[in-house]
Structures are given as structure tokens and as C-alpha cells.
Protein backbone atom coordinates (compact mmCIF):
# COMPACT_ATOMS: atom_id res chain seq x y z
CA UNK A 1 105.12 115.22 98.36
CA UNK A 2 108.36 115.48 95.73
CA UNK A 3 111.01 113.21 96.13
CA UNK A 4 113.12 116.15 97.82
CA UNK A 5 111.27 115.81 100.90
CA UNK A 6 111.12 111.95 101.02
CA UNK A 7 113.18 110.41 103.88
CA UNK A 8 117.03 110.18 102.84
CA UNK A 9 117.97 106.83 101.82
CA UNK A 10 121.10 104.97 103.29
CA UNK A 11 124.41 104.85 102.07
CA UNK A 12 124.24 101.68 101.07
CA UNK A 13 120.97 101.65 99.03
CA UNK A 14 122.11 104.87 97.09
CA UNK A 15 125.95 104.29 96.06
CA UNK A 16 125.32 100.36 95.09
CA UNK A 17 125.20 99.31 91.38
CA UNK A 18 121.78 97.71 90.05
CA UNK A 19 121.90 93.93 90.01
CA UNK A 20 119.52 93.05 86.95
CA UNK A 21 119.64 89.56 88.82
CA UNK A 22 118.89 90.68 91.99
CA UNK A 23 115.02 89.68 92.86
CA UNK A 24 112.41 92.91 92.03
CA UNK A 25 111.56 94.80 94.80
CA UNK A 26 108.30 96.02 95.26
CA UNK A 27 107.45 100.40 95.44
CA UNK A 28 104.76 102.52 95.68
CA UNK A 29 104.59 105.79 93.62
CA UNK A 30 101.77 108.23 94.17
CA UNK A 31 101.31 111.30 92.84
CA UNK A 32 98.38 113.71 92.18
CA UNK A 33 98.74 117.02 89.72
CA UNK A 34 96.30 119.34 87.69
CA UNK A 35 94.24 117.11 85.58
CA UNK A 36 95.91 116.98 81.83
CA UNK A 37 96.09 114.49 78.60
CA UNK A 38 99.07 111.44 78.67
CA UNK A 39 99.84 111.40 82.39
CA UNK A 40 98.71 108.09 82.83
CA UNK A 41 100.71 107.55 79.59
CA UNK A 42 103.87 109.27 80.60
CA UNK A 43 104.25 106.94 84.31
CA UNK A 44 103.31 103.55 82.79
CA UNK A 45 106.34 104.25 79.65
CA UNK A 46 108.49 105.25 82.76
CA UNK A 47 108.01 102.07 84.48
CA UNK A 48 108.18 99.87 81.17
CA UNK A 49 111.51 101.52 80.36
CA UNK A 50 112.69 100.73 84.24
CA UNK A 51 111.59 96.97 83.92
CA UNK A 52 109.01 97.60 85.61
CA UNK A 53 105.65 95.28 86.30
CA UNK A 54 102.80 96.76 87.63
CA UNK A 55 100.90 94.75 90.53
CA UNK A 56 98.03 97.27 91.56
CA UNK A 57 96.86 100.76 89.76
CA UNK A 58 94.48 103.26 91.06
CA UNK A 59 93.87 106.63 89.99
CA UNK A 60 91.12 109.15 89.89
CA UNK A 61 90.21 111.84 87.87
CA UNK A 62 88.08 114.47 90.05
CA UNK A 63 86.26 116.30 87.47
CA UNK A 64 85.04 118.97 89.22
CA UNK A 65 88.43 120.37 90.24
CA UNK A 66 90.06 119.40 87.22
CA UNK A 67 92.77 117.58 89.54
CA UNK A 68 94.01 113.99 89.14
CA UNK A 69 95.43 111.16 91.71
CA UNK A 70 97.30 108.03 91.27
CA UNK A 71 98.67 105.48 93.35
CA UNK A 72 101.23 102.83 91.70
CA UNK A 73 102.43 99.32 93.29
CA UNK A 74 104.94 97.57 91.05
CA UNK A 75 107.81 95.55 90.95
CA UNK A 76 111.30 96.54 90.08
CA UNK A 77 113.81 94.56 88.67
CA UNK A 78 117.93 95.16 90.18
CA UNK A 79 117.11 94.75 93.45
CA UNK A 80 116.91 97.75 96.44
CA UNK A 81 119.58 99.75 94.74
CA UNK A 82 117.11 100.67 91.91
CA UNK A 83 115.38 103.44 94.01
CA UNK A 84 117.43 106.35 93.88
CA UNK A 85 117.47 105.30 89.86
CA UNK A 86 113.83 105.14 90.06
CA UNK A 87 113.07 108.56 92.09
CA UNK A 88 116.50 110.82 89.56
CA UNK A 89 114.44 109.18 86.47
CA UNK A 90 110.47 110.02 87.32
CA UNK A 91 112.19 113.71 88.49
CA UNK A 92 111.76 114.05 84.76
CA UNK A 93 108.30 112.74 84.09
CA UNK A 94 106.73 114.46 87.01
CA UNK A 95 107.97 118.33 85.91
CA UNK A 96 106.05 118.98 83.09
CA UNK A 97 102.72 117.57 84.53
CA UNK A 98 103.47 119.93 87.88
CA UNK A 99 103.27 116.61 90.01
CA UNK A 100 103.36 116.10 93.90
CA UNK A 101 104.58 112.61 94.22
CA UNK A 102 106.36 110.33 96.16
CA UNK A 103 108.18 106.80 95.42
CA UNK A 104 109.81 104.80 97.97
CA UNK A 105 109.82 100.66 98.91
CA UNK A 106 106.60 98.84 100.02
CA UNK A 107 106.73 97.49 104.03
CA UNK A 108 108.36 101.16 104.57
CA UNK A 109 107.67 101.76 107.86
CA UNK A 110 106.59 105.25 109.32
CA UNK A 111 108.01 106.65 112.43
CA UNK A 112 104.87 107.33 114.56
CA UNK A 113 104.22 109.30 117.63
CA UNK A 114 101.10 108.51 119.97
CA UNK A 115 99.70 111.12 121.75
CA UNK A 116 96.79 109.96 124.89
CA UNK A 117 94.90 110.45 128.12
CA UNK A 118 93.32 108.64 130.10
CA UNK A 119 90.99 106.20 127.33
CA UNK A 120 93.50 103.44 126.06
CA UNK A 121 90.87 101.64 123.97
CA UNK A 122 92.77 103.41 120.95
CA UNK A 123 96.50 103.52 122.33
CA UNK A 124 96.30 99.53 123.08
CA UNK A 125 94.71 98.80 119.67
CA UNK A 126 97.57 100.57 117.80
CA UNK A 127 100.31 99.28 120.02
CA UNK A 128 99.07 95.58 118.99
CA UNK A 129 98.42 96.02 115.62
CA UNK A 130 101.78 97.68 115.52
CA UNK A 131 103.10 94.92 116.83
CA UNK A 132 101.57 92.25 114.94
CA UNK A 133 102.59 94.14 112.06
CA UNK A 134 98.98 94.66 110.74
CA UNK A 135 99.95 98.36 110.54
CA UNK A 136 103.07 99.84 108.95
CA UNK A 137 104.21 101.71 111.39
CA UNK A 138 107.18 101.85 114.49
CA UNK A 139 105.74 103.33 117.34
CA UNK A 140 108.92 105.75 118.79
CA UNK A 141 106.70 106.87 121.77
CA UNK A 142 104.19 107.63 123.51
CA UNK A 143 103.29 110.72 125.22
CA UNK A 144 100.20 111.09 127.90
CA UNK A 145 99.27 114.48 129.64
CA UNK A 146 98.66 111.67 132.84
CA UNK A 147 100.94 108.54 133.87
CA UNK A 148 98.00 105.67 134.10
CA UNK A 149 99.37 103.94 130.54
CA UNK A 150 103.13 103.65 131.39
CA UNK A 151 103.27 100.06 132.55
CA UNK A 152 101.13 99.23 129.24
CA UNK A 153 103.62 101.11 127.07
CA UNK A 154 106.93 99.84 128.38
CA UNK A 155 105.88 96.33 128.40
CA UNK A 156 105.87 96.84 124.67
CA UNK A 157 109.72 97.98 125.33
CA UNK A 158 108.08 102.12 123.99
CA UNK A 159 109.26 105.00 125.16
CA UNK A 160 106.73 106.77 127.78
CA UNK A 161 106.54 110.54 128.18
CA UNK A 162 104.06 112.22 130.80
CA UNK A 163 103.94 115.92 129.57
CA UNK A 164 101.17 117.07 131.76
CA UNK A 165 99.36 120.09 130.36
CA UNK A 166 97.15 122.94 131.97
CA UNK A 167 96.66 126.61 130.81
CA UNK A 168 99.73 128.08 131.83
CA UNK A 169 101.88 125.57 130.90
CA UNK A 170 100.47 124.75 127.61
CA UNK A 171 103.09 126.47 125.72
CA UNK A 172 105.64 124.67 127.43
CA UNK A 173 104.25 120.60 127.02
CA UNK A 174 103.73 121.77 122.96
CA UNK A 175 107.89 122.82 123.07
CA UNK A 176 108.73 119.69 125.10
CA UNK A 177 106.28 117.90 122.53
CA UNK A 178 108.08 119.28 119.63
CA UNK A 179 111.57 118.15 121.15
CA UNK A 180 110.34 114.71 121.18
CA UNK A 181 109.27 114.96 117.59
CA UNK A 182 112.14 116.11 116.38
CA UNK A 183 114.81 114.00 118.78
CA UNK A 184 112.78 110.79 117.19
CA UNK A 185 112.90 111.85 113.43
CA UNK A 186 108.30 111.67 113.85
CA UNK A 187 106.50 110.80 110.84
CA UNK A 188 103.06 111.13 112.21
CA UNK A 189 101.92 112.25 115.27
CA UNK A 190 98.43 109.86 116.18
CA UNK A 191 96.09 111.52 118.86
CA UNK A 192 94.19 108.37 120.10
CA UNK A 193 91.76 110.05 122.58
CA UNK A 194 94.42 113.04 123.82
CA UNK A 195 92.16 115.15 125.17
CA UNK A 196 94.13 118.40 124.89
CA UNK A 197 93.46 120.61 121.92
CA UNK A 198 96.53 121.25 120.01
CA UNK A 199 97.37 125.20 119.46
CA UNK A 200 96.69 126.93 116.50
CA UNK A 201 101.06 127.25 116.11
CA UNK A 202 101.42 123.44 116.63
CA UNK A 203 98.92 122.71 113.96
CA UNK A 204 100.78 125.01 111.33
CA UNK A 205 103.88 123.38 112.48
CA UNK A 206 102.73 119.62 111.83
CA UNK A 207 100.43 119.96 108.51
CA UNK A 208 99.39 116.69 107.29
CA UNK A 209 101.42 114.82 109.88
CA UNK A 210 98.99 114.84 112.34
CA UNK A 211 95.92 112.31 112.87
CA UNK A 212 92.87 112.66 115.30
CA UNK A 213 90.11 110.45 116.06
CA UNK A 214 86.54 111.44 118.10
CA UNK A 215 82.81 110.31 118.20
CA UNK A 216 80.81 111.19 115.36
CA UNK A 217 78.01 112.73 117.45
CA UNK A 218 79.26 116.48 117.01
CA UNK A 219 78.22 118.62 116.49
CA UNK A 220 75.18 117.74 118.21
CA UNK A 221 76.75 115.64 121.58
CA UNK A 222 79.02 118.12 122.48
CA UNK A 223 80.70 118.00 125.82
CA UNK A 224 80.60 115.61 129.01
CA UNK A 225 78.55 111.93 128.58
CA UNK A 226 78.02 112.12 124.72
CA UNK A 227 76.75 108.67 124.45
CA UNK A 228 74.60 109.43 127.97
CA UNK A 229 73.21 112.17 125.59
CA UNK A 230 72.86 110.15 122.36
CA UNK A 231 70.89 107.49 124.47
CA UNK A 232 68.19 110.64 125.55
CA UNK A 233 68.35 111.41 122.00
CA UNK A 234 67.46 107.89 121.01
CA UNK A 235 70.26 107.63 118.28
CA UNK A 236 70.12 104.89 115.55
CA UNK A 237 74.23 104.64 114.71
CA UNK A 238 77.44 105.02 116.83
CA UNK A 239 80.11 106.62 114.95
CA UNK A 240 83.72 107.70 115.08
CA UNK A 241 85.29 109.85 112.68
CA UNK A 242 89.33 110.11 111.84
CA UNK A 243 90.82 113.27 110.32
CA UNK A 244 93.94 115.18 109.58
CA UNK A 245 94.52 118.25 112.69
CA UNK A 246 94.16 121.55 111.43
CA UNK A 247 93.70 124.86 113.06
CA UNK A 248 90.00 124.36 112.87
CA UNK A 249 88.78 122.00 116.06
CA UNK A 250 87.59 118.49 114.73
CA UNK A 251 87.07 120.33 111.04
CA UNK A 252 90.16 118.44 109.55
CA UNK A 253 89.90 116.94 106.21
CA UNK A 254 88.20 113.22 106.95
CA UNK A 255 90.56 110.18 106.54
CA UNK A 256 88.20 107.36 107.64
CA UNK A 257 84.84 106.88 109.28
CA UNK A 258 82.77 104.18 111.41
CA UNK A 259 79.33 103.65 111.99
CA UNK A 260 77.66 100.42 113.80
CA UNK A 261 73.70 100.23 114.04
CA UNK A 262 72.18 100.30 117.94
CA UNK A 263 68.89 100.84 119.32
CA UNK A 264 66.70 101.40 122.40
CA UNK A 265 68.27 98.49 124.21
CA UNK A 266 71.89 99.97 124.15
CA UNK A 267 72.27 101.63 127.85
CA UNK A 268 74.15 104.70 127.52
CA UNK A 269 77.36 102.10 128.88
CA UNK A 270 76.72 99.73 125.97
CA UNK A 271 76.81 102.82 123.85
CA UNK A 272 80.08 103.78 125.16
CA UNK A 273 81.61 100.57 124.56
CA UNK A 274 80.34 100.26 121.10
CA UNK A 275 81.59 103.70 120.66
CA UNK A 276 85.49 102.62 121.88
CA UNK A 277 85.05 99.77 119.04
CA UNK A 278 83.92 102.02 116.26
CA UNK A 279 86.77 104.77 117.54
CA UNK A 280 89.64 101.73 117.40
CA UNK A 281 88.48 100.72 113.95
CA UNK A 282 88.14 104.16 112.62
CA UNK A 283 91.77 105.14 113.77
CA UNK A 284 93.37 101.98 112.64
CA UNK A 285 92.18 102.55 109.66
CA UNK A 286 93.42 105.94 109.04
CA UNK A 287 96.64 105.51 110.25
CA UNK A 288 97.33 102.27 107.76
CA UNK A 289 95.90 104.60 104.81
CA UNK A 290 98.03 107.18 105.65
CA UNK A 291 100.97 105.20 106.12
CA UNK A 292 100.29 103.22 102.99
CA UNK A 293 100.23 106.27 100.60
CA UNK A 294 96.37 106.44 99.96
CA UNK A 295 95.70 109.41 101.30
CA UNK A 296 95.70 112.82 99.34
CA UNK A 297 94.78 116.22 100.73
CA UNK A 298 92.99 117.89 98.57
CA UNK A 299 91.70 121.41 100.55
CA UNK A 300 89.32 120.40 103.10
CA UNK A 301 88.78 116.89 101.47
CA UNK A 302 90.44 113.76 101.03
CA UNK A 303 91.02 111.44 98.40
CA UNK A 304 91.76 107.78 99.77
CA UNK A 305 92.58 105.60 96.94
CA UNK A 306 91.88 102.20 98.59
């Protein structure tokens, strides 16, 4: 993502004068571009001529697609007023190489929708972790096609909308849905277990900003009682899988995925609750690489520079 699209900075940050005694504040700069000699060359001069120290580096080089990604946690000297210096000044390193990239403070915190039904394994995992601050995120809301999480999401002092949804008023829930997006500023809508499947005109409206997490056992387990099915099967591994929402149902490009060993003393009850764990875990994870800046989109893949 250029730096035209990243969130607008406050008054304050962009019109003060850099303090070369102020204490260095940490950023993250990622970036990924067609694959091509001196790019690593061209950021690391950038950031030695800004004062810069460099406190993490990760890139890769993907061969086959002749494409390259880089993610970049350093230190700035001058204090917060330095970003806007920072993001005018790598304007001019990232043309030339035909960069997507994106700078901005570290501990910035993404504005994140939930989205649920009636399983709150997920939706009470992120609201603690979001708490606890183990995630960087602010949870703005909550929205449930059914009322039975309220009391759990206002004791955490959240927003709670019930949209319900059926076939003839789906079109109607996805505009009310897209009013609460937009009235919170939304950086990332999380589905954690929303069992509603998000039209094809939502998805285009939402790319990238969208997260979904579901059992691994498709396609095979599809429908009712997976795990009742997985135990007739006499699976091996529970999984969950987390992914970006496209048009294409439970095809988006793969963030993060679980798997924990069972065997033929699992009922299909122990299953299911093994399941919830590796669904939580899977989700949590996706949403903190996300909101980190680890995740590129490349096509139908991912890259997640951990």
C-alpha cells in the first residue's frame, strides 16, 4: 500500500519540527515490488541518511515470480514528528523500483470490526487478547446476525450490533454493515465464526480488509457435524485455516494455519473442542500478522514475513 492511502496523520505529528533530541521512535516500513538489483541498497542508504538504526530486517526474494518483499523495524531519531519526513523522503526511493509500501509508527493500532454468530470461542479470544494488548488492534464493534453475545461484548464497554440476515434481507444487513464500517473509520473486518457468506459485491468492496477463519476439514467435511464426520472418517489432525475473503468461498489467499494431532479416543465432542482451540489460535494469529505488516498478497498466495 503507498503512503497515499496510509491513515492521515494528526495535526500535531505533521506540522511539528524534528527534535534531534527527542528519544527515536520506532516504524515499520514494508514494501514489496518487481524483483531488481540495489533495492535492498537504496532503503538501508535511506534510513542511514534519516539517522536511522535498524532493529529487525526481513525480506524475500520469490524467484519464481521475479517479485521481492521486505519488512523494516527501525528506530528514528527526532522524535514522532519525523514521520511525515520519513514517508515525503522514501516517496523518492520507492518510484523508480515501482514499490507498494507502507511506513507508519510501531504499537499502531488497527481499527477492527468483528463480525459472529452464535460460536464465541473466537469472538471472546480476540476481545481478551485485545484487551490485554497481545494483539494490536481496537475493537470498534461487534456485529452478530443473533443477540446471544451482547452482554459479553458490552462488558468489554464494545459497541454491539445485531444485523440479522436471511435471503431477502441480505442486501440490506451488507448496506447496514457497510454503514458501520464506514461510521467507525474499519481497518479490518474479522469474521470469527459468522456464519453468513459475504456477497460477491461486499467482497470487491473490502479487498484485503477482510479476515475469515474455518475448520480445515474442507473440502472433504462439508456441511452440518464436521468433526461428527471427521471422527467416522477416523482423522489423524484437527485443523483451522485463516484467510483473506474473496469472491471465491473459503478460497482466499491463506494467512495462518493450525493443526493439533488426535486419535481414536477423541469423541466427535473432544474433536469439536480441540477444533475451537486450533480455530482461536489460527485467527489470532492472522489478525496480529496482518495488523503487524507481515502479510503480503501476492495473487492467490501470501507472503508472511514473520
Amino acid at each position: 500500500m503507498t503512503d497515499s492511502l496510509a491513515p492521515a496523520t494528526s495535526p500535531a505529528l505533521c506540522d511539528a519540527t524534528t527534535d534531534p533530541a527527542a528519544e527515536p521512535v520506532e516504524h515499520v516500513l514494508t514494501l514489496d515490488c518487481p524483483e531488481a538489483p540495489g533495492i535492498v541498497l537504496a532503503v538501508s542508504q535511506f534510513l542511514v541518511e534519516h539517522g536511522s538504526d535498524i532493529i529487525d530486517n526481513q525480506q524475500f526474494g520469490d524467484r519464481r515470480d521475479g517479485h521481492f518483499f521486505m519488512r523494516v523495524h527501525f528506530a528514528a531519531s527526532g522524535g514522532e514528528s519525523t514521520t511525515r519526513t520519513l514517508r515525503r523522503g522514501f516517496a523518492a526511493v520507492a518510484a523508480p523500483f515501482a514499490m507498494r509500501w507502507h511506513l507508519e509508527p510501531v504499537g499502531t493500532r488497527r481499527r477492527v470490526l468483528i463480525m459472529v454468530s452464535r460460536y464465541g470461542h473466537c469472538l471472546n479470544d480476540l476481545l481478551y487478547r485485545a484487551r490485554s494488548g497481545d494483539v494490536p488492534v481496537e475493537v470498534v464493534g461487534v456485529v452478530s446476525n443473533h443477540p446471544d453475545h451482547e452482554s459479553l461484548v458490552t462488558w468489554h464497554g464494545i459497541p454491539f450490533f445485531h444485523v440479522p440476515v436471511t435471503a431477502a434481507t441480505k442486501p440490506e444487513a451488507e448496506t447496514r454493515l457497510l454503514e458501520i464500517i464506514d461510521s467507525f473509520a474499519v481497518d479490518l473486518v474479522v469474521l470469527a465464526r459468522y456464519m453468513q457468506v459475504l456477497s460477491d459485491d461486499l467482497c470487491s468492496r473490502l479487498p484485503g480488509r477482510v479476515i475469515n477463519i474455518h475448520h480445515s476439514f474442507l473440502p472433504s467435511f462439508k456441511g452440518a457435524k464436521p468433526y461428527h464426520q471427521a471422527h467416522e472418517r477416523g482423522v489423524k489432525l484437527v485443523g483451522a485455516t485463516a484467510h483473506y475473503v474473496t469472491a471465491d468461498l473459503d478460497e482466499g489467499p491463506i494467512i495462518a494455519q493450525e493443526v493439533i494431532g488426535v486419535d481414536h479416543s477423541h469423541a466427535p465432542d473432544e474433536l469439536a473442542a480441540i477444533g475451537r482451540d486450533a480455530e482461536s489460535a489460527a485467527l489470532a494469529r492472522a489478525v496480529r500478522w496482518h495488523c503487524e505488516g507481515r502479510v503480503f498478497v501476492k495473487g492467490r498466495r501470501t507472503v508472511v514475513l514473520r
